[in-house]
Protein backbone atom coordinates (compact mmCIF):
# COMPACT_ATOMS: atom_id res chain seq x y z
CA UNK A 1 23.18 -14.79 -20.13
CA UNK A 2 23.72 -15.71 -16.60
CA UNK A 3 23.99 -11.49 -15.80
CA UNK A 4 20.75 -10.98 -17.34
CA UNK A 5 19.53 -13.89 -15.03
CA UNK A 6 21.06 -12.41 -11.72
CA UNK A 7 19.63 -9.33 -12.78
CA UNK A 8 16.41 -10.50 -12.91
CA UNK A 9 15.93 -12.27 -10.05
CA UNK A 10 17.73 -9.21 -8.13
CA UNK A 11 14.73 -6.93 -10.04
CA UNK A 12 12.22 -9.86 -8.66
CA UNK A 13 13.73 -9.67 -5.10
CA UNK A 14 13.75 -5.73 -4.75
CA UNK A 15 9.86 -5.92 -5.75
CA UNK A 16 8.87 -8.49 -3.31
CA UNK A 17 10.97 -6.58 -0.41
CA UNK A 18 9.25 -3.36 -1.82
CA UNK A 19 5.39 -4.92 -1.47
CA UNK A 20 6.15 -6.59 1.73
CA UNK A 21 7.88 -3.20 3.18
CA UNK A 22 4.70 -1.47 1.70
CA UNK A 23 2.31 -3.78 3.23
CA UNK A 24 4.08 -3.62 7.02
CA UNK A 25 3.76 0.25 6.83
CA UNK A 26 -0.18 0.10 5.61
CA UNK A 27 -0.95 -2.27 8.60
CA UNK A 28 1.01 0.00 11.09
CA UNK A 29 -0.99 2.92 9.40
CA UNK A 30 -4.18 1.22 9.74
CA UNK A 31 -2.91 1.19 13.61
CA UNK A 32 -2.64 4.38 14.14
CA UNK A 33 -6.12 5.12 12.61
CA UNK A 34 -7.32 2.78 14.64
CA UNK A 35 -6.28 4.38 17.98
CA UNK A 36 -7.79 7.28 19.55
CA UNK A 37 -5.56 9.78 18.82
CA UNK A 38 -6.27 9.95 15.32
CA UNK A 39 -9.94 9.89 16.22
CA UNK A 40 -12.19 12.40 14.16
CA UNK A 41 -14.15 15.19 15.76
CA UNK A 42 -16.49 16.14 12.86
CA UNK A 43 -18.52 14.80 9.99
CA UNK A 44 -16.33 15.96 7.33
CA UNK A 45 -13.68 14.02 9.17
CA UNK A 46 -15.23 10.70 10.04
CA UNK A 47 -15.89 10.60 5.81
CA UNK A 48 -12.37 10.59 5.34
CA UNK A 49 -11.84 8.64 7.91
CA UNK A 50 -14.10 5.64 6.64
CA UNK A 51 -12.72 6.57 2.77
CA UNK A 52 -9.22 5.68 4.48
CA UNK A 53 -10.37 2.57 6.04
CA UNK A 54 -11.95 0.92 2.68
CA UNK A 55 -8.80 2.56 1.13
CA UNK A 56 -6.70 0.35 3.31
CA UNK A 57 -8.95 -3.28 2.78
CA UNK A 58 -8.90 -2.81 -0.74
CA UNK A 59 -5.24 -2.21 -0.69
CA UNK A 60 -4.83 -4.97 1.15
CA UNK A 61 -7.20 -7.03 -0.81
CA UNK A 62 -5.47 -6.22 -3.90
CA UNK A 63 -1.82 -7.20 -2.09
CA UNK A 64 -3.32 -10.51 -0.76
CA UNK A 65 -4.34 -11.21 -4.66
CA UNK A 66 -0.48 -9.54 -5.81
CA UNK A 67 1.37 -12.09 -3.74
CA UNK A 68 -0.95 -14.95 -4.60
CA UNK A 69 -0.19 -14.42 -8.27
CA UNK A 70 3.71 -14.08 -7.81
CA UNK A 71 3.44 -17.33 -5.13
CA UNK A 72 1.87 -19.27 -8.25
CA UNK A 73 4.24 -17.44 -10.38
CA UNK A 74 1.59 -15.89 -12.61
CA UNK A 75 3.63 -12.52 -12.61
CA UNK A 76 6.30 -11.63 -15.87
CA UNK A 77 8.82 -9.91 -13.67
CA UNK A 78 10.52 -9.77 -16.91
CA UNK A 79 8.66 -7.15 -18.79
CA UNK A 80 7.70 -3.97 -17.03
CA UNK A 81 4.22 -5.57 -14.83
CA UNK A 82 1.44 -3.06 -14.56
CA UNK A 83 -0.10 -4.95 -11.89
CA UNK A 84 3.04 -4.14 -9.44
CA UNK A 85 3.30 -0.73 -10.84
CA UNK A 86 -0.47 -0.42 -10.01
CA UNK A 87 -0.39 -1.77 -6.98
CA UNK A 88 2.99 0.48 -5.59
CA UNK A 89 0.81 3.86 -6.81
CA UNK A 90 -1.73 2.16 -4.80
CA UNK A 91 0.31 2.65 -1.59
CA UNK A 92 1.88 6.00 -2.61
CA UNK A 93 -2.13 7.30 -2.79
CA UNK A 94 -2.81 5.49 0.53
CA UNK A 95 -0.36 6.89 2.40
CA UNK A 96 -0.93 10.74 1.00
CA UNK A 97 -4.42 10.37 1.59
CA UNK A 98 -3.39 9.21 4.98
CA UNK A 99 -0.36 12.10 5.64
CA UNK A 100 -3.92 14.54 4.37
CA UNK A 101 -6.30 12.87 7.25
CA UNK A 102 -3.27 13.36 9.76
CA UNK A 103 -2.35 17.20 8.28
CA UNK A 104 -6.51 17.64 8.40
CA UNK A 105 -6.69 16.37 12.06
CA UNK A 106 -4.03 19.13 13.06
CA UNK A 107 -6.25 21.62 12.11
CA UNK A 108 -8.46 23.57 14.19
CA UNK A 109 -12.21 22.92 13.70
């Protein structure tokens, strides 16, 4: 019994490093689109631009409400939670729209 609990809380502990990891790269993404470099030149360009930049609040919108549930302890961590599954696809889609913006950018206009 006492395995399945060390398991558990290890499973718990990899999660929370994984959305805190997750949420350090969005803000140093949200950086970078901030600064000039990454600035758009044409129209098609400044709509992906603002698509990233709601992308990125309501990923972090929906990462302030994650850790607000586990911090109450609303979250099973013992079943399989959609909600963190959800919200790791989340940043996997953020940052390939983001890597897409970036490839975009590269090309000539």
């Amino acid at each position: 019994m006492e395995h399945i609990t060390q398991n558990s809380i290890k499973q718990q502990q990899e999660l929370l490093v994984r959305v805190e990891r997750n949420n350090r790269m969005v803000q140093r993404l949200s950086e970078k689109l901030s600064s000039y470099t990454y600035e758009p030149k044409c129209p098609q360009r400044f709509e992906k631009f603002y698509e990233l930049n709601k992308s990125i609040q309501s990923y972090r919108t929906h990462e302030k409400q994650l850790m607000f549930k586990i911090k109450q302890r609303k979250i099973d961590f013992n079943a399989k939670n959609k909600e963190i599954e959800e919200h790791l696809n989340r940043f996997k889609k953020l940052e390939s729209d983001f890597a897409s913006y970036i490839f975009d950018l590269k090309k000539p206009l």
